[in-house]
Structures are given as structure tokens and as C-alpha cells.
N, C-alpha and C. Protein backbone atom coordinates (compact mmCIF):
# COMPACT_ATOMS: atom_id res chain seq x y z
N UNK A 1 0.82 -1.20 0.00
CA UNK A 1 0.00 0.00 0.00
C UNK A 1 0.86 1.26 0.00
N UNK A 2 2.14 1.11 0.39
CA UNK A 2 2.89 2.68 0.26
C UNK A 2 3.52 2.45 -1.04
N UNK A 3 3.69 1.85 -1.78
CA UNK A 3 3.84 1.72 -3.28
C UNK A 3 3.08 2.83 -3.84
N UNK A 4 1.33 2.14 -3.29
CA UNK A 4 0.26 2.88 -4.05
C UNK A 4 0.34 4.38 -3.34
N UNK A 5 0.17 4.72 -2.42
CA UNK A 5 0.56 5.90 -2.12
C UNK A 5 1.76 6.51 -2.62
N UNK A 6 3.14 6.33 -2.30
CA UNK A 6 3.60 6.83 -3.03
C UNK A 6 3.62 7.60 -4.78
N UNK A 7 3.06 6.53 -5.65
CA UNK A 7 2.62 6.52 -6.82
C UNK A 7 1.22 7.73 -6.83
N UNK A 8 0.69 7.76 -6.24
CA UNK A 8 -0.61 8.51 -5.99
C UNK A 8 0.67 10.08 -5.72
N UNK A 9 1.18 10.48 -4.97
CA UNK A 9 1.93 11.87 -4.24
C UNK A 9 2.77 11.83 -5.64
N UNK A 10 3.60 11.24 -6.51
CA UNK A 10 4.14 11.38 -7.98
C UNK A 10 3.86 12.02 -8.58
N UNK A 11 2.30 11.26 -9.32
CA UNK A 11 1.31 11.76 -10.03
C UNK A 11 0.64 12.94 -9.38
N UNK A 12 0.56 13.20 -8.56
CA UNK A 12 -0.38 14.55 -7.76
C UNK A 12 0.71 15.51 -8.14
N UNK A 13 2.16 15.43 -7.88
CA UNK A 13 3.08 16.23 -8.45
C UNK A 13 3.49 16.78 -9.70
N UNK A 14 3.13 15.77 -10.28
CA UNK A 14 3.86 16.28 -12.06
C UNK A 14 2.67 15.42 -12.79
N UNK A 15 2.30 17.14 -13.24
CA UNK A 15 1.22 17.27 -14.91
C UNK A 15 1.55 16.75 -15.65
N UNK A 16 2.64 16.17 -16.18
CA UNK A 16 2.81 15.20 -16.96
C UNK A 16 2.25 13.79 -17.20
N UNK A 17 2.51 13.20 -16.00
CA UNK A 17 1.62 11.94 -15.50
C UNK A 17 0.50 12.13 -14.86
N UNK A 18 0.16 13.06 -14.50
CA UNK A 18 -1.19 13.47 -14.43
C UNK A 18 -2.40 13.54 -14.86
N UNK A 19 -2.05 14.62 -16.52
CA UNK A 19 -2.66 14.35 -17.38
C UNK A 19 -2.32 13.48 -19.05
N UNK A 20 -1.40 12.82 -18.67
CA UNK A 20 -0.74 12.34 -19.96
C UNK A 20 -0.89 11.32 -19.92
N UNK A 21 -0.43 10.46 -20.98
CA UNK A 21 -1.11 9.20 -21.21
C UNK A 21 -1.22 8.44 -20.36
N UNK A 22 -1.93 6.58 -20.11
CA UNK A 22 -1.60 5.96 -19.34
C UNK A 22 -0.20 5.00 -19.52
N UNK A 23 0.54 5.63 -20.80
CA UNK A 23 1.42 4.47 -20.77
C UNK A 23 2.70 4.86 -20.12
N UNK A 24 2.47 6.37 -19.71
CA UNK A 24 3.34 7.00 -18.73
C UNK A 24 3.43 6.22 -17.18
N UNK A 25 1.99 6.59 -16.65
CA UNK A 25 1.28 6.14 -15.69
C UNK A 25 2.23 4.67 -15.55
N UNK A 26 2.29 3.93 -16.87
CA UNK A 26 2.27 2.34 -16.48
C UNK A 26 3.60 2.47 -16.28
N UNK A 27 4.29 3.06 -16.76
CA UNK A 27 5.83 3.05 -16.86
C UNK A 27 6.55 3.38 -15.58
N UNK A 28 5.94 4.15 -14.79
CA UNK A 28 6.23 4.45 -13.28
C UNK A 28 5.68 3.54 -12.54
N UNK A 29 4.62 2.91 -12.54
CA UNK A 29 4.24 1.62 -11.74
C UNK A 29 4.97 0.11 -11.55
N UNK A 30 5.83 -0.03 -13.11
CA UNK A 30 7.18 -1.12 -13.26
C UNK A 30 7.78 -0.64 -12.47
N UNK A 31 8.60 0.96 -12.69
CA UNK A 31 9.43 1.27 -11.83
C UNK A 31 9.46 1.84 -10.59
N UNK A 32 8.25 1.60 -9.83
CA UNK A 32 8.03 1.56 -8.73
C UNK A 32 7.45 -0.05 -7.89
N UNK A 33 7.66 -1.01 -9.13
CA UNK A 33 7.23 -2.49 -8.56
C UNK A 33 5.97 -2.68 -8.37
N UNK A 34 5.29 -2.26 -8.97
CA UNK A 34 3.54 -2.73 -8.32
C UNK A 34 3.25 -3.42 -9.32
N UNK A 35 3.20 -4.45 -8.99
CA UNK A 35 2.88 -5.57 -10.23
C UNK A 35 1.46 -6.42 -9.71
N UNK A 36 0.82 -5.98 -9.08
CA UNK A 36 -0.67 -6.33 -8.84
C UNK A 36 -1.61 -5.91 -10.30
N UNK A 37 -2.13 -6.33 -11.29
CA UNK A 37 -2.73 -5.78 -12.48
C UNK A 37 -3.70 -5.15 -11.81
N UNK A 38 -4.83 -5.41 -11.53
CA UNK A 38 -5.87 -4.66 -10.94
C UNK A 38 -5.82 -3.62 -10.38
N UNK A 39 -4.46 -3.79 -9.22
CA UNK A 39 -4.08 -2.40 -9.60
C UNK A 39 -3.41 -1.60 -10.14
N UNK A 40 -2.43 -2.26 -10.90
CA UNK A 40 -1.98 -1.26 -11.95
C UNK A 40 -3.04 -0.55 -12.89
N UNK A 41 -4.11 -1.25 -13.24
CA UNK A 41 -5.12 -0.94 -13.98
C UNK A 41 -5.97 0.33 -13.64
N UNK A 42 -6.07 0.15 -12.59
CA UNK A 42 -7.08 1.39 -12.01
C UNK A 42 -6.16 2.58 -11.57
N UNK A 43 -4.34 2.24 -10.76
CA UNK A 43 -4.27 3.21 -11.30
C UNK A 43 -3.27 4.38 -12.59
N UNK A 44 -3.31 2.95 -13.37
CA UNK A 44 -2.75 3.59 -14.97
C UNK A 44 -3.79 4.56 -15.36
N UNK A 45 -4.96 3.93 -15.29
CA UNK A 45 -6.77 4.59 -16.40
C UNK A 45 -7.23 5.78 -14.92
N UNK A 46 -6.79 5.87 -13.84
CA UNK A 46 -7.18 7.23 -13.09
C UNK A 46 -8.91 6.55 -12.63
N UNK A 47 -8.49 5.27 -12.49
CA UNK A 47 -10.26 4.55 -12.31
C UNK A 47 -10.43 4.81 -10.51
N UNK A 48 -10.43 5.57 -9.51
CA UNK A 48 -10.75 6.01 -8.32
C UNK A 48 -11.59 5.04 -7.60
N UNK A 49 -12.36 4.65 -8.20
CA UNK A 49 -13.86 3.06 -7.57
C UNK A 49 -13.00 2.19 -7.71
N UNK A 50 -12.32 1.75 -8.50
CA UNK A 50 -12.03 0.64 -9.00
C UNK A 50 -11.04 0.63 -7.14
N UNK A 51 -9.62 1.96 -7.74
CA UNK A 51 -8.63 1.66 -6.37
C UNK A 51 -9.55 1.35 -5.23
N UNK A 52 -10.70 2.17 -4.75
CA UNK A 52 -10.94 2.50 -3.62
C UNK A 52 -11.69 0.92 -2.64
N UNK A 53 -11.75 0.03 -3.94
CA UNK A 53 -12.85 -1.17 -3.34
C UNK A 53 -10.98 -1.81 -3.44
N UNK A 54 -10.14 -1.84 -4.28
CA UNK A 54 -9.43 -2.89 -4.49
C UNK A 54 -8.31 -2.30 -2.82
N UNK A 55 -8.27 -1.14 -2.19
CA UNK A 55 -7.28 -1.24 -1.01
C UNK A 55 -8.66 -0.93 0.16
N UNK A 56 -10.18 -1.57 -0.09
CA UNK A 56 -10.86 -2.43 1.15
C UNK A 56 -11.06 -0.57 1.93
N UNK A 57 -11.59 0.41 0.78
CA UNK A 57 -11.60 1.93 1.45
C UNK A 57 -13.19 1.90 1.15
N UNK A 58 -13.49 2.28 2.44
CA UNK A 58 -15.29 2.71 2.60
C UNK A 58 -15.40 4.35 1.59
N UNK A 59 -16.87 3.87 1.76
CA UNK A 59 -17.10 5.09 0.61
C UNK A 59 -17.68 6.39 2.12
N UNK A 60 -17.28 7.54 1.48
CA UNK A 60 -17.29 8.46 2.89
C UNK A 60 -18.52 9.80 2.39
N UNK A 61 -19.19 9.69 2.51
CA UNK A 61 -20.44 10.55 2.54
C UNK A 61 -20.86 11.83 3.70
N UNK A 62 -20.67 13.14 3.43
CA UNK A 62 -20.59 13.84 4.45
C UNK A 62 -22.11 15.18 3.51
N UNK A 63 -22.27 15.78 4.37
CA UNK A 63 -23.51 16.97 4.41
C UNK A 63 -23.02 17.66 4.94
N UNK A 64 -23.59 18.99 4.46
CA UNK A 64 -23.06 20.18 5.33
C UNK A 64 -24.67 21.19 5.36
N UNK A 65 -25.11 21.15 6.59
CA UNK A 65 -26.08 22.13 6.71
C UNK A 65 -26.03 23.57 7.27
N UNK A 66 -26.55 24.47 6.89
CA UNK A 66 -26.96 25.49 7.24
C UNK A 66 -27.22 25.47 8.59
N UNK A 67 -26.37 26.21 9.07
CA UNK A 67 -27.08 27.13 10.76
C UNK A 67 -28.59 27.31 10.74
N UNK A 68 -29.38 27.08 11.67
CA UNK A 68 -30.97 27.54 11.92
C UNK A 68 -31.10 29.03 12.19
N UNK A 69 -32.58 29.37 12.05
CA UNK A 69 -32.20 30.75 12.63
C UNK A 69 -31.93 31.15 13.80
N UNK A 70 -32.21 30.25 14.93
CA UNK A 70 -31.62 30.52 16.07
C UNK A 70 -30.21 30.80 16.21
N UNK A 71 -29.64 30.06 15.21
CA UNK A 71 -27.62 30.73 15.48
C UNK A 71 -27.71 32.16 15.06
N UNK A 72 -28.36 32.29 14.28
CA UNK A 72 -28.36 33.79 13.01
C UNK A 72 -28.15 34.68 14.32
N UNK A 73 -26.67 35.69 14.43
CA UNK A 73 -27.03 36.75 14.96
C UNK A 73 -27.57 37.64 14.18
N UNK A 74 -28.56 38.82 14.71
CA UNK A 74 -28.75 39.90 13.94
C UNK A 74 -27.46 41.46 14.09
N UNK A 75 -27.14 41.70 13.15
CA UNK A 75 -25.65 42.60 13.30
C UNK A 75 -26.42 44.12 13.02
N UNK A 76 -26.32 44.62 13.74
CA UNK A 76 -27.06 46.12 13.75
C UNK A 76 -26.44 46.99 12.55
N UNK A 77 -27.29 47.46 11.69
CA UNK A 77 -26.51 48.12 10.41
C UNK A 77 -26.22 49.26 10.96
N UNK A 78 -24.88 50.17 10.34
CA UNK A 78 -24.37 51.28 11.34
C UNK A 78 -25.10 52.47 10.23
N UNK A 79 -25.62 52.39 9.19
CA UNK A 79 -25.87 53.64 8.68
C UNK A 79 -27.44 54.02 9.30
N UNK A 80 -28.32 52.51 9.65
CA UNK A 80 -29.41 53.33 10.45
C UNK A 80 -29.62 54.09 11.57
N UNK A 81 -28.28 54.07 12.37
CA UNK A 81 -28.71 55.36 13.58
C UNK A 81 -29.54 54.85 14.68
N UNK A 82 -29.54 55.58 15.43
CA UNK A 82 -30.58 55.01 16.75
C UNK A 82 -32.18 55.87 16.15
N UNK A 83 -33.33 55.13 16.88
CA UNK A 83 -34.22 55.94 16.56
C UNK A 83 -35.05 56.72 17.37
N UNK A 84 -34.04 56.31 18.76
CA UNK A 84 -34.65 57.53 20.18
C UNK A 84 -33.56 58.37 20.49
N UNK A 85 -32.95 58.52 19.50
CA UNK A 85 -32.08 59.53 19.53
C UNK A 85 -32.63 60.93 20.31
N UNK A 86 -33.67 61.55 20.22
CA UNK A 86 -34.07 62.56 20.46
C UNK A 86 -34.18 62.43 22.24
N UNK A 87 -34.68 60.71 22.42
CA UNK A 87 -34.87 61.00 24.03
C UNK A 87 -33.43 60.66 24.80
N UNK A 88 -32.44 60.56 24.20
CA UNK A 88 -31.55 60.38 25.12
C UNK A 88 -30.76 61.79 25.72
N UNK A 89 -30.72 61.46 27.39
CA UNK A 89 -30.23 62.76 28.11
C UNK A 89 -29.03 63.23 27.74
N UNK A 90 -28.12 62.42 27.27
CA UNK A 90 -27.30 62.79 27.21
C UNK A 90 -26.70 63.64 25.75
N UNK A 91 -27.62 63.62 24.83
CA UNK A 91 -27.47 64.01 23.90
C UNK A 91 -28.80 65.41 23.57
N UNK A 92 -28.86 65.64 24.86
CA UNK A 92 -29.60 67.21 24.90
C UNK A 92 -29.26 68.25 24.31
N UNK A 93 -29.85 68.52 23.55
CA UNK A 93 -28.88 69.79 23.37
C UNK A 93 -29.37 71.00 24.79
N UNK A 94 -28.23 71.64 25.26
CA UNK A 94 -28.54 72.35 26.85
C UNK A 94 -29.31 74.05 26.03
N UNK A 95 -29.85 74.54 26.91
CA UNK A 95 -31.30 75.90 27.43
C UNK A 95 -30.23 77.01 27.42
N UNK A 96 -30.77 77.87 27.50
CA UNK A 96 -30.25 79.17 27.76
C UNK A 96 -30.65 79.04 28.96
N UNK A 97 -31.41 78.26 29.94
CA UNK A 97 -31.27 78.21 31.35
C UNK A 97 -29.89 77.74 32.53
N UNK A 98 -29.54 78.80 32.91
CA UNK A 98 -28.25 78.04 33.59
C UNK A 98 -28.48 76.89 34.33
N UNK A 99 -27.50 76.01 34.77
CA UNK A 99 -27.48 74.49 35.51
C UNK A 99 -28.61 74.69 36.64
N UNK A 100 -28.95 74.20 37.52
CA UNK A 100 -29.19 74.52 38.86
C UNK A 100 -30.37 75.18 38.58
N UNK A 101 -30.60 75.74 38.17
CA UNK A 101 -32.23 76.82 37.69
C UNK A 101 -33.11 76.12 37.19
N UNK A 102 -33.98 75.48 37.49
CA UNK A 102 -35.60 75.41 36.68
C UNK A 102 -36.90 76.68 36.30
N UNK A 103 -36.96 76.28 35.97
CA UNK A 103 -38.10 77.33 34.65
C UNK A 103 -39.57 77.53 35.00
């Protein structure tokens, strides 16, 4: 199996055997010793099912869902402004009445 791996990290490396023929493919598999046909076969032809049943690999099925809306924070947009702006004290604008004096 580190034959086949190896051979797999080769080919992942150089576009040549990558995408070039399989008689490339086969020519690195002599000279890497893998003389199993079945698998030389699957992986001279780039056959992925074929390797994946012949080195006993489960098939791996994953989903990815969406957050509910309960995760959803809501992010306050900054160009709308507050809208009690007017009642907050601290943003009074102050009287021609001095401090301390009521009216």
C-alpha cells in the first residue's frame, strides 16, 4: 500500500503523469514495482472506484447544513442610527437656562 501511495503523491506532483497518457502512468508503476494488475489498472486509467474497493476503502459521505435561525445573529446596520435619539439625556442639546435653575 505505500507503493500505491507513493505513486498517488508522484502523479499529484507532475502534470505530466497526471494528465498524460496511461502508458506514462504504467511506466512508473514497473518502476516503482507494483505488479498487482488490478491495480496497476485502475491506477494507470485514473479509475478512483475501482482503487478504492481494491485497497478495502469505505465510501465516505458527508452533508453540510446550514445554521438555523436561532444561530443567526442579527448585526445592527451602522448607517441606520438610533431611533430615540431625540430621548436620550445625554445628547440634549442644553437651554439658555443656567445648571441649577428650573423654569
Amino acid at each position: 500500500m505505500s507503493n500505491v501511495t507513493e505513486f498517488l503523491a508522484r502523479v499529484g506532483q507532475d502534470a505530466a503523469l497526471r494528465c498524460g497518457s496511461p502508458a506514462a502512468r504504467e511506466a512508473l508503476l514497473t518502476a516503482m514495482g507494483i505488479d498487482d494488475d488490478a491495480t496497476r489498472a485502475a491506477l494507470a486509467h485514473g479509475d478512483a472506484e475501482s482503487l478504492r474497493v481494491l485497497l478495502g476503502g469505505a465510501r465516505f459521505i458527508a452533508t453540510q447544513m446550514p445554521d438555523g435561525p436561532e444561530r443567526e445573529k442579527e448585526v445592527p446596520d451602522e448607517d441606520e442610527g438610533d431611533e430615540d435619539e431625540g430621548n436620550d439625556p445625554l445628547k440634549k442639546v442644553p437651554t439658555d437656562t443656567p445648571p441649577g435653575k428650573g423654569r
